[in-house]
N, C-alpha and C. Protein backbone atom coordinates (compact mmCIF):
# COMPACT_ATOMS: atom_id res chain seq x y z
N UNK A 1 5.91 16.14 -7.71
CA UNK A 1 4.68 16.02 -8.46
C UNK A 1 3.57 15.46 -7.59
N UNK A 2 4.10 14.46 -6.65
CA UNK A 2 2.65 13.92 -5.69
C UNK A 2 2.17 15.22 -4.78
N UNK A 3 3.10 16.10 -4.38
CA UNK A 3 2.81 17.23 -3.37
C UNK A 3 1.70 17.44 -4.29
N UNK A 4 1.74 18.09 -5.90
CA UNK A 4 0.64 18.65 -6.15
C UNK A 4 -0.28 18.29 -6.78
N UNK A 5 -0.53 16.90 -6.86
CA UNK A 5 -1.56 15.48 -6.50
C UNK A 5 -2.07 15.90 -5.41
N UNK A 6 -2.11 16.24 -4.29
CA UNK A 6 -2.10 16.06 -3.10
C UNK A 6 -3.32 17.41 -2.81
N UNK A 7 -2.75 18.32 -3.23
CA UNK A 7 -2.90 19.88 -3.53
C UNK A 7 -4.43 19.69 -4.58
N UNK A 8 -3.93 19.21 -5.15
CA UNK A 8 -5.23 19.15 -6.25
C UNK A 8 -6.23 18.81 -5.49
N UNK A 9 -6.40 17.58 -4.96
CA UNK A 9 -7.29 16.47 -4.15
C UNK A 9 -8.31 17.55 -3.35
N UNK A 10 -7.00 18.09 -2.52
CA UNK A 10 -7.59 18.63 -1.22
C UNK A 10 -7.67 20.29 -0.76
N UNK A 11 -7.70 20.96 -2.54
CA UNK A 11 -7.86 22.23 -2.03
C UNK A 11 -9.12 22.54 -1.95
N UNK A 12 -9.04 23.64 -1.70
CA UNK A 12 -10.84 24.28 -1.53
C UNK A 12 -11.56 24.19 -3.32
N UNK A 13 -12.33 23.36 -2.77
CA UNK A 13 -13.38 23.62 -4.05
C UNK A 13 -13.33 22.26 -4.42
N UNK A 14 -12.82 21.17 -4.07
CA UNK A 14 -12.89 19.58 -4.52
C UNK A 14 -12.04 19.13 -4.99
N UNK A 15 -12.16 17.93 -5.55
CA UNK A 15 -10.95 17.42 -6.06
C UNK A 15 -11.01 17.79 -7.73
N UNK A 16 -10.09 17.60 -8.06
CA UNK A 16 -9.59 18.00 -9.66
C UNK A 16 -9.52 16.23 -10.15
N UNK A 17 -10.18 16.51 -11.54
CA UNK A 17 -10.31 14.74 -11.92
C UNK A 17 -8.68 14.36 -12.43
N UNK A 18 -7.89 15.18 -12.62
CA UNK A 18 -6.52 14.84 -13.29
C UNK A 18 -6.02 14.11 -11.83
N UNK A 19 -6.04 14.45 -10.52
CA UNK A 19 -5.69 13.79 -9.69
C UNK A 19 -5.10 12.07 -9.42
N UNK A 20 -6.08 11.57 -10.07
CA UNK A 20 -6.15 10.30 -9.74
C UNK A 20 -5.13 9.67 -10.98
N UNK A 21 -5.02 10.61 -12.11
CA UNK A 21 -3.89 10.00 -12.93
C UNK A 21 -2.45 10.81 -12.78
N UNK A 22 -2.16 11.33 -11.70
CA UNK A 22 -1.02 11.77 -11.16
C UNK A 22 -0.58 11.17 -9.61
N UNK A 23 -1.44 10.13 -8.89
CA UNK A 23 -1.09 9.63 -8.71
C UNK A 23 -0.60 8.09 -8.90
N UNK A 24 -1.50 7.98 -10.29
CA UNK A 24 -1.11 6.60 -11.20
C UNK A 24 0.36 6.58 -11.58
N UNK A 25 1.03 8.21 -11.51
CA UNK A 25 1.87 8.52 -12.55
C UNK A 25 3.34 8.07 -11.31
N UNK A 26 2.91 8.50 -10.06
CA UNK A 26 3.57 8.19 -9.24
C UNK A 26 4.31 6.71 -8.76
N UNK A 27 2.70 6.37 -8.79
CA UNK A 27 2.90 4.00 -8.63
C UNK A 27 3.84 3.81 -9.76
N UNK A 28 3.99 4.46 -10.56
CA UNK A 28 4.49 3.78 -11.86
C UNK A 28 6.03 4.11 -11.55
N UNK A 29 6.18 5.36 -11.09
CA UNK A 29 7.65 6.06 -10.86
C UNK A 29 8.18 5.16 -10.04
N UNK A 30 7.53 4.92 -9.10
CA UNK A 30 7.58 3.79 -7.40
C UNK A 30 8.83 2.82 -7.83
N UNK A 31 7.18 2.16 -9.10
CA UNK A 31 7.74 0.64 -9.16
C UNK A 31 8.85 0.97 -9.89
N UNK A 32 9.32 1.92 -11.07
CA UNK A 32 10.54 1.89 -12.00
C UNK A 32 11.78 1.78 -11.30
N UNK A 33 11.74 2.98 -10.42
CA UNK A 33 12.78 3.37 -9.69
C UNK A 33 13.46 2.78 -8.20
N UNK A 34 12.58 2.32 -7.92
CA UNK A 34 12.34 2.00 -6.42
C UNK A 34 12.49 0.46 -5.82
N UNK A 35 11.74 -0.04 -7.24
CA UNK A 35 11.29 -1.35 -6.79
C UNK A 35 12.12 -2.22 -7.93
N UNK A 36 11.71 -2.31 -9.54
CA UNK A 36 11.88 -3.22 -10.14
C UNK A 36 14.13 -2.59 -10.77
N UNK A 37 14.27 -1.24 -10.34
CA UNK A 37 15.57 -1.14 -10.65
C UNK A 37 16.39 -1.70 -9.55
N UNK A 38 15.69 -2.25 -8.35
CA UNK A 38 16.30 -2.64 -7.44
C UNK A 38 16.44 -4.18 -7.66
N UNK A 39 15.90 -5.08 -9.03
CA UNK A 39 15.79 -6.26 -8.71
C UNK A 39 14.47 -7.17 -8.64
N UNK A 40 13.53 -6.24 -8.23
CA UNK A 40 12.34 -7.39 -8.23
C UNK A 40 11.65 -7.62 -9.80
N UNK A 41 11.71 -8.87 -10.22
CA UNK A 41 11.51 -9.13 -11.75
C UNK A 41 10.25 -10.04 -11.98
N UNK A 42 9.55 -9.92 -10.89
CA UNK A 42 8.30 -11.23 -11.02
C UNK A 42 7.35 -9.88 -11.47
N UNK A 43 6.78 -10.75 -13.17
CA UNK A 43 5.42 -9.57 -13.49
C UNK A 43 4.38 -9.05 -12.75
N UNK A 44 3.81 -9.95 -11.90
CA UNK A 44 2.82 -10.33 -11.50
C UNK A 44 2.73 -9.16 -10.21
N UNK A 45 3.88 -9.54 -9.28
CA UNK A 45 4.43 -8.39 -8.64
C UNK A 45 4.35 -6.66 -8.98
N UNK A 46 5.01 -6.88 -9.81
CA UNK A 46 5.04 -5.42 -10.63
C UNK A 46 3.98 -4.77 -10.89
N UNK A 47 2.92 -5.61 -11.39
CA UNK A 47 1.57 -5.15 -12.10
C UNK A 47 1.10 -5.29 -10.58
N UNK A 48 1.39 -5.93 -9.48
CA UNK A 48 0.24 -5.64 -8.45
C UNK A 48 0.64 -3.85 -7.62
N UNK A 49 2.17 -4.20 -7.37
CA UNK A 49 2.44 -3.11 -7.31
C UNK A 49 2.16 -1.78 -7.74
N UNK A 50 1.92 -1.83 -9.11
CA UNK A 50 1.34 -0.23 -10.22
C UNK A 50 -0.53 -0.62 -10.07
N UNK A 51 -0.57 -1.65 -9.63
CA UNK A 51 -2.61 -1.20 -8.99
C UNK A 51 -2.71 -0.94 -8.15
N UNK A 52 -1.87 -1.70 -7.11
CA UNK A 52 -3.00 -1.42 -5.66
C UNK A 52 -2.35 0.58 -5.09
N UNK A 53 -3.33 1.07 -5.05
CA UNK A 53 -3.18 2.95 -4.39
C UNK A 53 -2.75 2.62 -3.10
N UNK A 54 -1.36 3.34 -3.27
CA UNK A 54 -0.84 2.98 -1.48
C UNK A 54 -1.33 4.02 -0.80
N UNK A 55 -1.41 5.15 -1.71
CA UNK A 55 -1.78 6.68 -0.91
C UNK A 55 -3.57 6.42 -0.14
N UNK A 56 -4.29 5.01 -0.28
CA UNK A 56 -5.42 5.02 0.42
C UNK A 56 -4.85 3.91 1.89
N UNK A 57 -3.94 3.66 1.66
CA UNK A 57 -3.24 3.27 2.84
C UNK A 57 -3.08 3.96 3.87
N UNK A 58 -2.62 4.90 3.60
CA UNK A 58 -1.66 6.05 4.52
C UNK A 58 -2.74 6.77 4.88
N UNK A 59 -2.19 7.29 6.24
CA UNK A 59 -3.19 8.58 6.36
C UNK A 59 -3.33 10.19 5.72
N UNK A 60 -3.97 11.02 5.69
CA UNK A 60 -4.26 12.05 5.10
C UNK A 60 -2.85 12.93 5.10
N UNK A 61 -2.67 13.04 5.94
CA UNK A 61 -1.24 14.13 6.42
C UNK A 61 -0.03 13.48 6.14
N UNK A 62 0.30 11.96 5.23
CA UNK A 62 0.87 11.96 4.50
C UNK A 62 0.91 10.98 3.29
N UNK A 63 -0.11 11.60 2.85
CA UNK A 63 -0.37 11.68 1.55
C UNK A 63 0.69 11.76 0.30
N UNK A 64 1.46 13.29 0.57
CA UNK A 64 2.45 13.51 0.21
C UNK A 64 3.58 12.53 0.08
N UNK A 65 3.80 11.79 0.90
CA UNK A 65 4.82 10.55 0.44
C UNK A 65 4.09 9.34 0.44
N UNK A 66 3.25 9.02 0.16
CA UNK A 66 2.56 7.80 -0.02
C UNK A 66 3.33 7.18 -1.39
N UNK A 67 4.30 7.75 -2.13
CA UNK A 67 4.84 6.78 -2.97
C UNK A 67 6.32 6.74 -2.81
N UNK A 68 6.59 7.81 -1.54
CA UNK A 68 8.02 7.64 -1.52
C UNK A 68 8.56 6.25 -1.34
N UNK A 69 9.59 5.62 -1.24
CA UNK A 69 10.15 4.20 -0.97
C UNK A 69 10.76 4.19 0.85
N UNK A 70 9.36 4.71 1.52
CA UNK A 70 10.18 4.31 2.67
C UNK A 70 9.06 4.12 3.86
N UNK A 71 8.95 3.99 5.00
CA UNK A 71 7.63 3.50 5.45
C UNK A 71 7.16 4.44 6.00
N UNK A 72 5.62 4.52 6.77
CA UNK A 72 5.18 5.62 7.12
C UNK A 72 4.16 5.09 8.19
N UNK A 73 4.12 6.07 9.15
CA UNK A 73 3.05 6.20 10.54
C UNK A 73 1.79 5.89 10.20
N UNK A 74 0.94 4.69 10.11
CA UNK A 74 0.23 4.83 10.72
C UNK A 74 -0.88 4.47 11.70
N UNK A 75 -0.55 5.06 13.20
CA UNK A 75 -1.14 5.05 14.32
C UNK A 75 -0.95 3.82 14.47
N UNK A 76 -1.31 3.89 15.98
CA UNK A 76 -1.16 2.64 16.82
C UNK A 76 0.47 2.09 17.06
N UNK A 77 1.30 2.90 16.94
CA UNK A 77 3.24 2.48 16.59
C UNK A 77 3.25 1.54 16.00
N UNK A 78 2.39 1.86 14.73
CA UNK A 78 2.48 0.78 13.76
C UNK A 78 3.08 1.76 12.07
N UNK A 79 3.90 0.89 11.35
CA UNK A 79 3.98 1.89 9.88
C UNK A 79 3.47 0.60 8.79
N UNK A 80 3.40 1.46 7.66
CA UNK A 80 3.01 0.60 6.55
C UNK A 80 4.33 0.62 5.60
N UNK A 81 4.85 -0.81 5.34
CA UNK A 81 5.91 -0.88 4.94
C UNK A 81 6.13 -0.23 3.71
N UNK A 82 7.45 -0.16 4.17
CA UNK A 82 8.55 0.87 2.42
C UNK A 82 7.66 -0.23 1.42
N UNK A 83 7.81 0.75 0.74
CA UNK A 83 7.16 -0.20 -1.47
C UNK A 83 8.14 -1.37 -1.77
N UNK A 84 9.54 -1.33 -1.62
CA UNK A 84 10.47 -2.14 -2.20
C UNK A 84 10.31 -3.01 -1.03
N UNK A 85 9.86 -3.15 0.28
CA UNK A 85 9.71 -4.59 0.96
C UNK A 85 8.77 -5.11 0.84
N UNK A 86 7.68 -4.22 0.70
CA UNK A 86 6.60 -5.29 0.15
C UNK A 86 6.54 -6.01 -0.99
N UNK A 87 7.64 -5.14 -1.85
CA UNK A 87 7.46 -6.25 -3.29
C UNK A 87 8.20 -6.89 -2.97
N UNK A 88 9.57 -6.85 -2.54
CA UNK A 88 10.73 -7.86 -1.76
C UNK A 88 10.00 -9.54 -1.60
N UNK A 89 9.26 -9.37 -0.50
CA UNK A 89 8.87 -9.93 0.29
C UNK A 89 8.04 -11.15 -0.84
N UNK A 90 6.97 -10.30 -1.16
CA UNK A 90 5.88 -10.48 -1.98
C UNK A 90 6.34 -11.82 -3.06
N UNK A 91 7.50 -11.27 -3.66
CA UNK A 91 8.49 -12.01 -4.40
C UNK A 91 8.95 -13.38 -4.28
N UNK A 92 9.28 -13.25 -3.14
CA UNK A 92 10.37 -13.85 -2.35
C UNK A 92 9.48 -15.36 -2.08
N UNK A 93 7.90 -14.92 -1.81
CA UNK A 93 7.51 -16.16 -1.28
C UNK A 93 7.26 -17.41 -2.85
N UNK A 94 7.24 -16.74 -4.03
CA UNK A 94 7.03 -17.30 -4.97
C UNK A 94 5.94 -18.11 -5.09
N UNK A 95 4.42 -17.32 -4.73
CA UNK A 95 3.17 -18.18 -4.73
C UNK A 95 2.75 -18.56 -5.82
N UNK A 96 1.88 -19.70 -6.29
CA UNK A 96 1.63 -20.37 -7.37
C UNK A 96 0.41 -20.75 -7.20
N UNK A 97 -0.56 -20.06 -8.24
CA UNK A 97 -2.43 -20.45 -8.36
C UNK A 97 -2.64 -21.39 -6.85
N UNK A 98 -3.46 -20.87 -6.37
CA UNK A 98 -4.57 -22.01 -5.75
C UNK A 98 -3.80 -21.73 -4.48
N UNK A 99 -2.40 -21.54 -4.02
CA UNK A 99 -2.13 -20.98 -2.73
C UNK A 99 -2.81 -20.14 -1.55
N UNK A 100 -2.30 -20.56 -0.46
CA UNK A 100 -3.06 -19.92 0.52
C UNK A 100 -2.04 -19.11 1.83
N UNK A 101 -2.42 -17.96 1.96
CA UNK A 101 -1.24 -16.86 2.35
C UNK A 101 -2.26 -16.33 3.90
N UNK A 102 -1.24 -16.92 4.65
CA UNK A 102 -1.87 -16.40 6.43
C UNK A 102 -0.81 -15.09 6.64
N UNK A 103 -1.30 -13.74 6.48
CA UNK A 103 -0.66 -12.86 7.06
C UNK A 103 -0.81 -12.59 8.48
N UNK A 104 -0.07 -12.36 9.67
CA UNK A 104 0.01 -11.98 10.68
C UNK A 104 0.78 -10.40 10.69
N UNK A 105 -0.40 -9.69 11.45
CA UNK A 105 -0.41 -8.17 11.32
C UNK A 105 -0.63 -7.53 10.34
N UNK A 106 -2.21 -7.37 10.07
CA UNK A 106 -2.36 -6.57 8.77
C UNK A 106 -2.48 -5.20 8.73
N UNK A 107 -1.67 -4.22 9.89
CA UNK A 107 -1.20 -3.11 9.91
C UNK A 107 -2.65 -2.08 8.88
N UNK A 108 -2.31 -1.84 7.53
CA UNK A 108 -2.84 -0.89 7.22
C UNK A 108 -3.83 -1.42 5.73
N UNK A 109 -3.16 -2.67 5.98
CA UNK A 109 -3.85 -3.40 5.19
C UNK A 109 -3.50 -3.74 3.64
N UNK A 110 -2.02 -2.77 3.37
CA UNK A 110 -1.31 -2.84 2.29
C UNK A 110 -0.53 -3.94 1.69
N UNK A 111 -0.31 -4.77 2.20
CA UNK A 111 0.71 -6.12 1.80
C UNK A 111 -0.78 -7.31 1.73
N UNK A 112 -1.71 -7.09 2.28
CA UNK A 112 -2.93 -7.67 1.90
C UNK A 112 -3.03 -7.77 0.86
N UNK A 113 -3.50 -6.37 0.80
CA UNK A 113 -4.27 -5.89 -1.24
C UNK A 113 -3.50 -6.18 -2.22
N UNK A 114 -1.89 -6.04 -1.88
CA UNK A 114 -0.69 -6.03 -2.76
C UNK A 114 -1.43 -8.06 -3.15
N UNK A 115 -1.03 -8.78 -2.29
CA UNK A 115 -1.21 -9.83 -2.37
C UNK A 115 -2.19 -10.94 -2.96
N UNK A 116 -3.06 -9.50 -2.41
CA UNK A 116 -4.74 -10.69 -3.04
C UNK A 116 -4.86 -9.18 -4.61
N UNK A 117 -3.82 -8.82 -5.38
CA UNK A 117 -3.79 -8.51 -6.38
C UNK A 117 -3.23 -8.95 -7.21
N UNK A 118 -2.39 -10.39 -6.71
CA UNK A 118 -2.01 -11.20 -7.51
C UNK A 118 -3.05 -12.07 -8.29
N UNK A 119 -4.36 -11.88 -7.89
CA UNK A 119 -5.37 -13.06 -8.32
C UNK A 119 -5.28 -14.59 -8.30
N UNK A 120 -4.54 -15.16 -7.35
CA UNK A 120 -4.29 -16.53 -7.86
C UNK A 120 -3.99 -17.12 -6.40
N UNK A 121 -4.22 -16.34 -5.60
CA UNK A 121 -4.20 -17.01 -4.05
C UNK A 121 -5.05 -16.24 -3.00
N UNK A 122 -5.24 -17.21 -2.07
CA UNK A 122 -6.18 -16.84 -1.61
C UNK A 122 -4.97 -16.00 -0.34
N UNK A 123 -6.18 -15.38 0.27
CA UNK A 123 -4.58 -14.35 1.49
C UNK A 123 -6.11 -14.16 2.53
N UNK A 124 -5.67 -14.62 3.41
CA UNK A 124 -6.00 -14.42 4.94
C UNK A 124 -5.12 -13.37 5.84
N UNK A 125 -5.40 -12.96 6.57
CA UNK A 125 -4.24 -11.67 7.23
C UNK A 125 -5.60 -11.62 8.59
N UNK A 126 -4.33 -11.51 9.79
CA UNK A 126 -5.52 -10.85 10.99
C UNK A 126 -4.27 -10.25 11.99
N UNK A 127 -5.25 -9.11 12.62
CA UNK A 127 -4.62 -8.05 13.14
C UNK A 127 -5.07 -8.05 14.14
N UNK A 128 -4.37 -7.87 15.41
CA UNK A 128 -4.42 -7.42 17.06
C UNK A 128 -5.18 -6.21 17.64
N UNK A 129 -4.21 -5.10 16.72
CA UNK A 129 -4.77 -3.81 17.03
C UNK A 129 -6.32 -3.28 16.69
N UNK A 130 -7.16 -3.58 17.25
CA UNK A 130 -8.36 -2.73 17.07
C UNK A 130 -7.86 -1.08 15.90
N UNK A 131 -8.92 -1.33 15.14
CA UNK A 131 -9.05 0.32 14.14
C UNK A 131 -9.29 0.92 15.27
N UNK A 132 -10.19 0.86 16.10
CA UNK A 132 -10.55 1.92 17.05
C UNK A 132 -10.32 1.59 18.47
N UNK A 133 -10.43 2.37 19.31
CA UNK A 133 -10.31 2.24 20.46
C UNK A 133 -11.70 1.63 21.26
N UNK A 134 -11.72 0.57 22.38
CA UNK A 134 -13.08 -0.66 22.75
C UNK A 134 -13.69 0.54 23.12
N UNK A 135 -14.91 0.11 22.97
CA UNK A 135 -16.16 1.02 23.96
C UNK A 135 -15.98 0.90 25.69
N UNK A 136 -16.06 1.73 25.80
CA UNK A 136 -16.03 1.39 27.94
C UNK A 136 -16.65 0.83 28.44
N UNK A 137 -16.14 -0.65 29.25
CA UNK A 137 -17.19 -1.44 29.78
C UNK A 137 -17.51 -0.73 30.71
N UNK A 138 -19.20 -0.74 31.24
CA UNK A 138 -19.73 -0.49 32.70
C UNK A 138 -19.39 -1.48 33.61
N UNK A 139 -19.02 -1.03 34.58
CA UNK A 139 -18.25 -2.00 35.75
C UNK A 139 -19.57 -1.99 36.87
């Protein structure tokens, strides 16, 4: 069903407005199957999980699995983690209002958003890799 989410988005002639609730339909499949049948039981989690769009994570060319449960390329030999570790994880630290969350390596920027979609902590994250490649110094 995301292939033709995907299809919709990006065929000739624009996007189709049903799009965006087929890939809602997907986050939701994610979290049922993927994530919360595996164990993760914190609400808060769950509901950040079924908001934040992983498919604006990922890059274009795979789109198509942006809700599969497993990680994906992108650039720099970097991936954006499987769905069930980020909620894993997410879980695991058991943050409570007014907390403050230092991520190291914010890759694609997904365990960020996941995080600061909890509303109740603050999340810092910083990353090494330049988005782009430096401008050329003149020597």
């Amino acid at each position: 069903m995301l292939a033709l989410a995907v299809w919709m988005v990006f065929r000739p002639g624009g996007a189709d407005r049903l799009a965006p609730d087929l890939f809602e339909q997907a986050r939701n499949r994610m979290v049922d199957e993927a994530i919360a049948s595996r164990g993760v039981k914190d609400p808060a989690v769950l509901r950040a999980m079924r908001t934040v769009p992983r498919h604006e994570f990922v890059p274009p060319e795979y789109l198509d699995q942006a809700y599969d449960d497993h990680p994906l390329p992108i650039g720099y030999g970097q991936t954006i983690s499987q769905p069930y570790i980020v909620a894993w994880m997410t879980e695991l630290l058991e943050l409570k209002p007014g907390e403050k969350v230092l991520e190291i390596g914010t890759g694609s920027g997904y365990q960020a958003a996941v995080l600061a979609e909890l509303g109740s902590v603050e999340v810092y994250s910083i990353e090494i890799v330049p988005s782009s490649p430096p401008a050329p110094r003149n020597a």
